[in-house]
N, C-alpha and C. Protein backbone atom coordinates (compact mmCIF):
# COMPACT_ATOMS: atom_id res chain seq x y z
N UNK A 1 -4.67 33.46 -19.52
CA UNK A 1 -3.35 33.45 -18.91
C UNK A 1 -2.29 33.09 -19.93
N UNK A 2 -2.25 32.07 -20.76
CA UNK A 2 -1.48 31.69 -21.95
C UNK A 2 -1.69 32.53 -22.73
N UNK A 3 -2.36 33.72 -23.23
CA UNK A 3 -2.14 34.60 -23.83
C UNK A 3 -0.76 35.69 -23.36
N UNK A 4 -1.14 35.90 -22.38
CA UNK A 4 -0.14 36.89 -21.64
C UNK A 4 1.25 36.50 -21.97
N UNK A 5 1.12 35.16 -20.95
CA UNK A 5 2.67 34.25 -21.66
C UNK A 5 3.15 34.68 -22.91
N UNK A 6 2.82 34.31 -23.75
CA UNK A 6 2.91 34.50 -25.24
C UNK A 6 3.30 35.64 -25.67
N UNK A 7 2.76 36.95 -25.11
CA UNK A 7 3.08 38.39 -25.79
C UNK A 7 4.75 38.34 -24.65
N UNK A 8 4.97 37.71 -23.27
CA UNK A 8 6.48 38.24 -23.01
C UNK A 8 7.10 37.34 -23.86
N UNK A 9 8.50 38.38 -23.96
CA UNK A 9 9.62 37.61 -24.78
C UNK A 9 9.92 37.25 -24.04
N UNK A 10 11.00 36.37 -24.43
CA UNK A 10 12.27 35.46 -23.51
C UNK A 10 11.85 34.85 -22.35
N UNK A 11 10.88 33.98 -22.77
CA UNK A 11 10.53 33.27 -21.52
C UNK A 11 11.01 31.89 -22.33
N UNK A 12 11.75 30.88 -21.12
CA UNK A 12 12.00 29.53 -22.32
C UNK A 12 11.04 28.48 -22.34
N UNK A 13 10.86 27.97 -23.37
CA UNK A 13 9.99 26.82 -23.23
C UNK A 13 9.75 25.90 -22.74
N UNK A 14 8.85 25.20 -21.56
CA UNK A 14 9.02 23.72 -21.62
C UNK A 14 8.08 22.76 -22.18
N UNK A 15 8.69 21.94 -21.81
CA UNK A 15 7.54 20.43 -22.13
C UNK A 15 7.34 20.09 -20.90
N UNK A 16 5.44 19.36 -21.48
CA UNK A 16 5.28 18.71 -20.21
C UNK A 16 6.07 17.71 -19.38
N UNK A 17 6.10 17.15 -18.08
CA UNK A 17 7.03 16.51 -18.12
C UNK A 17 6.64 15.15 -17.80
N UNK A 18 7.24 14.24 -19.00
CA UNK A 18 7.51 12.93 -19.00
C UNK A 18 8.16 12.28 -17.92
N UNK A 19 7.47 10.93 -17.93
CA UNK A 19 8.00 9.50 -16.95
C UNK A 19 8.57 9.05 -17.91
N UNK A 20 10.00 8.31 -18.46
CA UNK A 20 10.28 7.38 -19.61
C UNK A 20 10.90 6.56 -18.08
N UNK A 21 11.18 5.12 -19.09
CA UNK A 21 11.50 3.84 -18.32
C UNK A 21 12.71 3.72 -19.37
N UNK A 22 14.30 3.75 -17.99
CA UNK A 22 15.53 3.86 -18.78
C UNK A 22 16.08 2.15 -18.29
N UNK A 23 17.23 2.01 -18.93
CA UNK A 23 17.93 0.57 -18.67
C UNK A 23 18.51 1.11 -17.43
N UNK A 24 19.08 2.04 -17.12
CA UNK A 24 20.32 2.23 -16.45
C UNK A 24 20.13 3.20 -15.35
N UNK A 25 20.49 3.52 -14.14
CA UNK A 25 20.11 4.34 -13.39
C UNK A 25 21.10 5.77 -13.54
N UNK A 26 22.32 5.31 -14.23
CA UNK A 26 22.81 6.71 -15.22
C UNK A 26 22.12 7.33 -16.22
N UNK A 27 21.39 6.83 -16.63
CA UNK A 27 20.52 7.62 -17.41
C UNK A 27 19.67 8.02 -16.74
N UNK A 28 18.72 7.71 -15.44
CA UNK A 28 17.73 8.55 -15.04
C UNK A 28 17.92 9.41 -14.36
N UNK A 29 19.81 9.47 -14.03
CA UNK A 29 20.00 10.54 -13.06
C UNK A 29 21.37 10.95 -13.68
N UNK A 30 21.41 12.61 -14.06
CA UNK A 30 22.26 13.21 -14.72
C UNK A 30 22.61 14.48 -13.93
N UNK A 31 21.69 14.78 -13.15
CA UNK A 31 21.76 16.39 -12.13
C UNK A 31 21.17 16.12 -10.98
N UNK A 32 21.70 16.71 -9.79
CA UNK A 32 20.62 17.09 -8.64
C UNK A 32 19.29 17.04 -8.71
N UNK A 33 19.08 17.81 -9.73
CA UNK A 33 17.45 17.74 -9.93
C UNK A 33 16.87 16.74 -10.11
N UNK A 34 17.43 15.63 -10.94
CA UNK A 34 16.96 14.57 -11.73
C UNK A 34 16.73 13.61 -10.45
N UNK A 35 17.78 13.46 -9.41
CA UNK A 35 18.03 12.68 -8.37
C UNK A 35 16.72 13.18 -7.56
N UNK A 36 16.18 14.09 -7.25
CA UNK A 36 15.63 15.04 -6.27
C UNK A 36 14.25 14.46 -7.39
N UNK A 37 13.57 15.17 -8.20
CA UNK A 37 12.50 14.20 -8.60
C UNK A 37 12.10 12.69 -8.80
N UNK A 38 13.41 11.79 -9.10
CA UNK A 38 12.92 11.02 -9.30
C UNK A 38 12.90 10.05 -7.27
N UNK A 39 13.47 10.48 -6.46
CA UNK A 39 13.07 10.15 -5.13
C UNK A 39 11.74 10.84 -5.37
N UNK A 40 11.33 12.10 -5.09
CA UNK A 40 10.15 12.27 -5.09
C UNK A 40 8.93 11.45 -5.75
N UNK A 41 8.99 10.97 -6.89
CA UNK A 41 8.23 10.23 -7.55
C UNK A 41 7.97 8.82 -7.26
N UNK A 42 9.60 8.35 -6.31
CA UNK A 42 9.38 6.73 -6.15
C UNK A 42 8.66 6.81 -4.83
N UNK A 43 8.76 7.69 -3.98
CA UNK A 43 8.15 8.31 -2.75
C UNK A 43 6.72 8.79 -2.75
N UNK A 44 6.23 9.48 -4.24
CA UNK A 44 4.93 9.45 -4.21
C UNK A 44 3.83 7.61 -4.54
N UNK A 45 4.56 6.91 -5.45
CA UNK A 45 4.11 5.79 -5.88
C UNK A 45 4.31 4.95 -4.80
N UNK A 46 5.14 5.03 -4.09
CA UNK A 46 5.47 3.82 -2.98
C UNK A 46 4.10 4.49 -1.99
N UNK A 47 3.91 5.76 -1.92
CA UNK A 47 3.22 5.76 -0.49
C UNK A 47 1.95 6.24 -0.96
N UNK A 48 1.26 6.13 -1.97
CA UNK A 48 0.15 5.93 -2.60
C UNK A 48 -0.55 4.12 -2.33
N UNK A 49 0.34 3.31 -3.44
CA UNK A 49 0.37 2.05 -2.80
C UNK A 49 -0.02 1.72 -1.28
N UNK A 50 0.94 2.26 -0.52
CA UNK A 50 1.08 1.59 1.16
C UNK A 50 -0.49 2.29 1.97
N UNK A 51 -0.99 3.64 1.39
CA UNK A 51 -2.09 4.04 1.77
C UNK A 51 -3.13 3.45 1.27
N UNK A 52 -3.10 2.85 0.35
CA UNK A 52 -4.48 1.76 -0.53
C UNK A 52 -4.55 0.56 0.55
N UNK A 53 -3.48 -0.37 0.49
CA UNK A 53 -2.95 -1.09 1.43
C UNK A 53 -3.72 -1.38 2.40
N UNK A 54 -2.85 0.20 3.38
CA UNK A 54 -3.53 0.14 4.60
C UNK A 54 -4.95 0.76 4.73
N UNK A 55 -5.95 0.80 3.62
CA UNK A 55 -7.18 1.55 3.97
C UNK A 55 -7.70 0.39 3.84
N UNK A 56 -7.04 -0.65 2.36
CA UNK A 56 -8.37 -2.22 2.41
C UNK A 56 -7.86 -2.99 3.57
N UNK A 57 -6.92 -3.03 4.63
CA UNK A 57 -6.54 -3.27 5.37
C UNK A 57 -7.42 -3.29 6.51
N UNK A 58 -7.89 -1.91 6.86
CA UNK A 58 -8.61 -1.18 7.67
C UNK A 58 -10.02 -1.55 7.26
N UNK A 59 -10.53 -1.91 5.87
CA UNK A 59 -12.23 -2.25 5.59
C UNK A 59 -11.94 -3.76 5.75
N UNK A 60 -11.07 -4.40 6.34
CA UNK A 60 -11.38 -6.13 6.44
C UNK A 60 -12.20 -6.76 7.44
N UNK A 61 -12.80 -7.54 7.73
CA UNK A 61 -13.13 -7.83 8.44
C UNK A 61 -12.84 -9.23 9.52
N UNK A 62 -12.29 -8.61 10.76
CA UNK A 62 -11.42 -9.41 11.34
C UNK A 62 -12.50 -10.62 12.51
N UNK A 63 -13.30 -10.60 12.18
CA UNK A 63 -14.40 -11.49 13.24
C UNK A 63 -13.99 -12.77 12.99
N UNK A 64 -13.34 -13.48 12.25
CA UNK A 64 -13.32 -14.92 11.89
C UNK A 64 -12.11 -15.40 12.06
N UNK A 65 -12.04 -16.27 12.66
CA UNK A 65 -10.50 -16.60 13.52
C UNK A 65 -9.53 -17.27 12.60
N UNK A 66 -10.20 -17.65 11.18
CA UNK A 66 -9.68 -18.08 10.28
C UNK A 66 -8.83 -16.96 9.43
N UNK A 67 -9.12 -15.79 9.82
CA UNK A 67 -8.64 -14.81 8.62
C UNK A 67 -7.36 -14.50 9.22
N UNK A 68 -6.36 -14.61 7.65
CA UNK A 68 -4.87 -14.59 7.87
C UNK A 68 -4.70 -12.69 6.79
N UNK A 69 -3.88 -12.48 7.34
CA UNK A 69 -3.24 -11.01 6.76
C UNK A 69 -2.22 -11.77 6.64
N UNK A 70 -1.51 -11.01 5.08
CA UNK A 70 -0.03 -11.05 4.90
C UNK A 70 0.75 -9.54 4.76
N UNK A 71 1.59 -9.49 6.13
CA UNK A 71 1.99 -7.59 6.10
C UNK A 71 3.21 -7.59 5.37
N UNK A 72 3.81 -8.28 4.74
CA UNK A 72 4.71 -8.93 3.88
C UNK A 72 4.64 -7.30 2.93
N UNK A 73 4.37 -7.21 2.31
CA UNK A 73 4.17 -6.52 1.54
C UNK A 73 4.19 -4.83 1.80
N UNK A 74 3.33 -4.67 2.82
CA UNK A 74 2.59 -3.32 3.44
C UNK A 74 4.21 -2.63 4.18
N UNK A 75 4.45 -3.86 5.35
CA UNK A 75 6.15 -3.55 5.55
C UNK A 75 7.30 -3.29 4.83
N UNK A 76 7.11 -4.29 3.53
CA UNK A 76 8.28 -3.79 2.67
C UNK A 76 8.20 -1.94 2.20
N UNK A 77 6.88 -1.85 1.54
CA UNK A 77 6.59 -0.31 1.39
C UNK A 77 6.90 0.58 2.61
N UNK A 78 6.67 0.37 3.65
CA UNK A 78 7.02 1.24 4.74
C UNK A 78 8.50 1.59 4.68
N UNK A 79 9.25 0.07 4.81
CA UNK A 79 10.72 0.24 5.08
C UNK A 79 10.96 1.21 3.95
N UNK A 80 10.50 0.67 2.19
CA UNK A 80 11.23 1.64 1.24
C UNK A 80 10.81 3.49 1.49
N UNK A 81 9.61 3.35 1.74
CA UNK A 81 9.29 4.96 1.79
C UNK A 81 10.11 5.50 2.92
N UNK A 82 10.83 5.28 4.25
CA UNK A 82 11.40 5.86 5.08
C UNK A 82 12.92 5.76 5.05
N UNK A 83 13.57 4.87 3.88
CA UNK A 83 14.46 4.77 3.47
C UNK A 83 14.66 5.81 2.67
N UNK A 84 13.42 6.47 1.35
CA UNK A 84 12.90 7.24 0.35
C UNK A 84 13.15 8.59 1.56
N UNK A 85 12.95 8.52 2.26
CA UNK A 85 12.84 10.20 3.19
C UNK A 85 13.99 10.13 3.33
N UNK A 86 14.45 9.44 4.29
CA UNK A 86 15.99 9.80 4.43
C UNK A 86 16.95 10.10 3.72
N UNK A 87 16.56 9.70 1.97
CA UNK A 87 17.50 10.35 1.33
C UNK A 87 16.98 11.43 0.59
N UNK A 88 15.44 11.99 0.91
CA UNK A 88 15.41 13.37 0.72
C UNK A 88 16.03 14.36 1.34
N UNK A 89 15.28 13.94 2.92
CA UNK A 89 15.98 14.81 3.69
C UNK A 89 17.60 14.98 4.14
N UNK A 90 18.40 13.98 3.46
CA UNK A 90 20.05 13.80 3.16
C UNK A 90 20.34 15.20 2.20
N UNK A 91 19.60 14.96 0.94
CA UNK A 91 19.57 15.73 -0.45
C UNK A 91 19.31 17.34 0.24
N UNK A 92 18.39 17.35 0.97
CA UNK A 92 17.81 18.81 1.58
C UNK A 92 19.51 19.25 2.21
N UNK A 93 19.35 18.24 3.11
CA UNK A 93 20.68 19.23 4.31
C UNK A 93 22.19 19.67 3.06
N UNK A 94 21.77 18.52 2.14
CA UNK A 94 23.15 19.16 1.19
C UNK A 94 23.21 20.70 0.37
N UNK A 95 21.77 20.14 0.27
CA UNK A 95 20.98 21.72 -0.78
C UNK A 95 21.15 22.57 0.99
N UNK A 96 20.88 23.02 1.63
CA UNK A 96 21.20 23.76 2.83
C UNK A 96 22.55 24.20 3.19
N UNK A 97 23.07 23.04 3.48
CA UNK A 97 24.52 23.44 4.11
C UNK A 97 25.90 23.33 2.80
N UNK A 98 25.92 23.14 1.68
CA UNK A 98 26.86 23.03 0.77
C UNK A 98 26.31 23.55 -0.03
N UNK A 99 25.04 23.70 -0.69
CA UNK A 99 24.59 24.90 -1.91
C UNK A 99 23.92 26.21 -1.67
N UNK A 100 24.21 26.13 -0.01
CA UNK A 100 23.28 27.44 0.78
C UNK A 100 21.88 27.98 0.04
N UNK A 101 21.29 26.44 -0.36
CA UNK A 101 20.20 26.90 -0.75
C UNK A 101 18.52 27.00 -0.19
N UNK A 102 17.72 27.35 0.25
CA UNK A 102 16.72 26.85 0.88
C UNK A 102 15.90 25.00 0.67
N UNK A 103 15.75 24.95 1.64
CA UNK A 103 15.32 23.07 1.90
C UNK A 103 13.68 23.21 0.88
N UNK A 104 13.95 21.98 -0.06
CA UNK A 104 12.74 21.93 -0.77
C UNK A 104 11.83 21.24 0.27
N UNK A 105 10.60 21.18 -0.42
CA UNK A 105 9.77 20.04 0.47
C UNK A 105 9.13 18.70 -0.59
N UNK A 106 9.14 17.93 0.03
CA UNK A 106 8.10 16.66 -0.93
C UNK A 106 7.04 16.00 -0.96
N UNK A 107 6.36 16.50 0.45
CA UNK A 107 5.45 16.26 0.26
C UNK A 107 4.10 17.13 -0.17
N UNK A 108 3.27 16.58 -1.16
CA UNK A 108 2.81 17.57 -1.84
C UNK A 108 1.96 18.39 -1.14
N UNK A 109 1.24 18.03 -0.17
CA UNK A 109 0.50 19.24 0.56
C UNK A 109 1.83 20.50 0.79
N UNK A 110 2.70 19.80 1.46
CA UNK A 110 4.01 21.28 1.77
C UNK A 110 3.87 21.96 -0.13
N UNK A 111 4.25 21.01 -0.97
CA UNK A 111 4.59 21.53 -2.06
C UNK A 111 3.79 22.78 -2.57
N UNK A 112 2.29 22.29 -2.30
CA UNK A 112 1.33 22.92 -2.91
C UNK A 112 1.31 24.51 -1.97
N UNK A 113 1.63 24.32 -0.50
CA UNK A 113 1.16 25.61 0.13
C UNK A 113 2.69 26.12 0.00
N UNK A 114 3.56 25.60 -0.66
CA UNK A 114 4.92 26.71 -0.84
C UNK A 114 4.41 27.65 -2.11
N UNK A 115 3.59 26.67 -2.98
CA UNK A 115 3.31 27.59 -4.15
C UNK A 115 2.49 29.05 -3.91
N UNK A 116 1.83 29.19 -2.75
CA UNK A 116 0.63 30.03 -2.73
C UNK A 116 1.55 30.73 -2.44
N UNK A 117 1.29 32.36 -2.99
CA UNK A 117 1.45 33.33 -3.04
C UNK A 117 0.65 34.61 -2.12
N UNK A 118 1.60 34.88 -0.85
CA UNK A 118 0.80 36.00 -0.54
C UNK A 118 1.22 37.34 -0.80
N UNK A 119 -0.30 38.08 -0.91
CA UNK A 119 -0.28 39.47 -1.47
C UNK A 119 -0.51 40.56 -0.44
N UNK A 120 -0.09 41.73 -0.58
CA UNK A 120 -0.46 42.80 0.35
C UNK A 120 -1.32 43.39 -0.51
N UNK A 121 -2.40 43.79 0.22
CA UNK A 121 -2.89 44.54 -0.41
C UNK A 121 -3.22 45.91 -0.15
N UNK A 122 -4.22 46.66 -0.91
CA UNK A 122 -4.62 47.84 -1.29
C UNK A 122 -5.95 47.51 -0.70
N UNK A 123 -6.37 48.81 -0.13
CA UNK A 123 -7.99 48.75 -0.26
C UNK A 123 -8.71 48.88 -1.06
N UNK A 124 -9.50 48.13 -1.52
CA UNK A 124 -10.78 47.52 -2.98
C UNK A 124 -9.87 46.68 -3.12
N UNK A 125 -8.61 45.62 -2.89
CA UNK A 125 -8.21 44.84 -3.69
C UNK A 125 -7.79 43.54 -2.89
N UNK A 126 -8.46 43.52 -1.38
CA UNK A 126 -8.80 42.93 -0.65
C UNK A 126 -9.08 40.92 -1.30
N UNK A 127 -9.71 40.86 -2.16
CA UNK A 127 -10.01 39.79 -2.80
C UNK A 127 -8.33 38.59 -3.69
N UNK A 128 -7.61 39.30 -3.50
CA UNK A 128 -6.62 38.86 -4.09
C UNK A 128 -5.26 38.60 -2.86
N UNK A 129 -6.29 38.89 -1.68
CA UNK A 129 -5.19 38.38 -0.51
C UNK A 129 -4.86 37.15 -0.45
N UNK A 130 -5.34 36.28 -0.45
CA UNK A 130 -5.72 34.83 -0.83
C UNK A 130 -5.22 33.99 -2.00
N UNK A 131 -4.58 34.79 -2.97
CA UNK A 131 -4.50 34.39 -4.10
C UNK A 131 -3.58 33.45 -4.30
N UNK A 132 -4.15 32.29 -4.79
CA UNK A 132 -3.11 31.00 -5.34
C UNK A 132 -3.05 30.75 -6.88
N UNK A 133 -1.87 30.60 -7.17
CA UNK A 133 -1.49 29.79 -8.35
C UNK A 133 -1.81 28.60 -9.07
N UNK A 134 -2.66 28.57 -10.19
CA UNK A 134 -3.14 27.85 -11.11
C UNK A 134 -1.86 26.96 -11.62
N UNK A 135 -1.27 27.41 -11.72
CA UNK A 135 0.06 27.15 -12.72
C UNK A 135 0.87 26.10 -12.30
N UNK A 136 0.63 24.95 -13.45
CA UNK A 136 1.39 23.99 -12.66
C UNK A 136 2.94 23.54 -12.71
N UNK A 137 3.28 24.80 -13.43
CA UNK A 137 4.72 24.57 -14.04
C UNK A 137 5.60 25.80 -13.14
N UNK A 138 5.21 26.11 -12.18
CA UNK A 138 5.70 27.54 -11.61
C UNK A 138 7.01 27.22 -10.58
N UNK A 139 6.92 25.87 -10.61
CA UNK A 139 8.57 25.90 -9.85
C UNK A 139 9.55 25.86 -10.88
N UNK A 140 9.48 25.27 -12.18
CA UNK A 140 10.39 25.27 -13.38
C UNK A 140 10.70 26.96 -14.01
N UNK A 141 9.30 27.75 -13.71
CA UNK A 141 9.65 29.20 -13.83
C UNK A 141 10.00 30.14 -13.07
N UNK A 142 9.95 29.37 -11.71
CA UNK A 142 10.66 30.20 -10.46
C UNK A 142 12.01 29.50 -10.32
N UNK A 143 12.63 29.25 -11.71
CA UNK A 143 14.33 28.93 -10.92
C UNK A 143 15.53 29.90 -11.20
N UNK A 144 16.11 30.02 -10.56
CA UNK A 144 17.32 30.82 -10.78
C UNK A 144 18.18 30.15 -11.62
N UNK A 145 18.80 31.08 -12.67
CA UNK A 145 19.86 30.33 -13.78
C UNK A 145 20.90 30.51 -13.50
């Protein structure tokens, strides 16, 4: 597949893409985009966390009248991740109704089945109805300039 790449011209380059840790929250946010990933990212880490959480949560064992939980923690993650949506889905209705653009999604199962690609096919070519994208850089090459 990186061969192919290679023989078209004018395709632009990227780099993989980096996490850096800035002083300033002007520096981590310069565009829409920048704003729009990096919610996504504090939204994937926050609710990664809160699902660990609540799974050793769920393997405890509550038989002993002595055992104390502290949800201290598990709550704070909740509040931030639904705080974290609301200003996706803020960011979406703007991308909708002021950039008339279609609503992204963030969570990655949506993400992943926006990527799949369906095909019509031909008869004998039946096998490629199905066909999904390897490529993990294909929303940076599906953008309009």
């Amino acid at each position: 597949m990186s061969e192919l790449l290679e023989d078209v011209q004018g395709l632009p380059e990227f780099e993989p893409e980096t996490i850096e840790e800035v002083e300033s929250a002007e520096e981590a946010v310069k565009t829409f985009d920048d704003l729009w990933r990096n919610l996504i990212y504090q939204h994937r880490t926050k609710y990664e966390r809160y699902t660990s959480l609540n799974a050793s949560l769920s393997a405890m064992n509550f038989e002993d009248q002595e055992t104390r939980v502290d949800f201290t923690e598990l709550n704070s993650l909740r509040d931030e991740i639904v705080k974290i949506e609301g200003g996706l889905e803020t960011l979406n209705m703007f991308r909708v109704y002021v950039l008339k653009e279609e609503a992204e999604p963030w969570i990655q199962e949506e993400i992943e089945a926006k990527r799949k690609i369906k095909v019509r096919t031909r008869p004998g070519y039946e096998k490629y109805a199905d066909w999904e994208s390897d490529n993990k850089g294909s929303d940076a090459l599906n953008k309009a300039k």
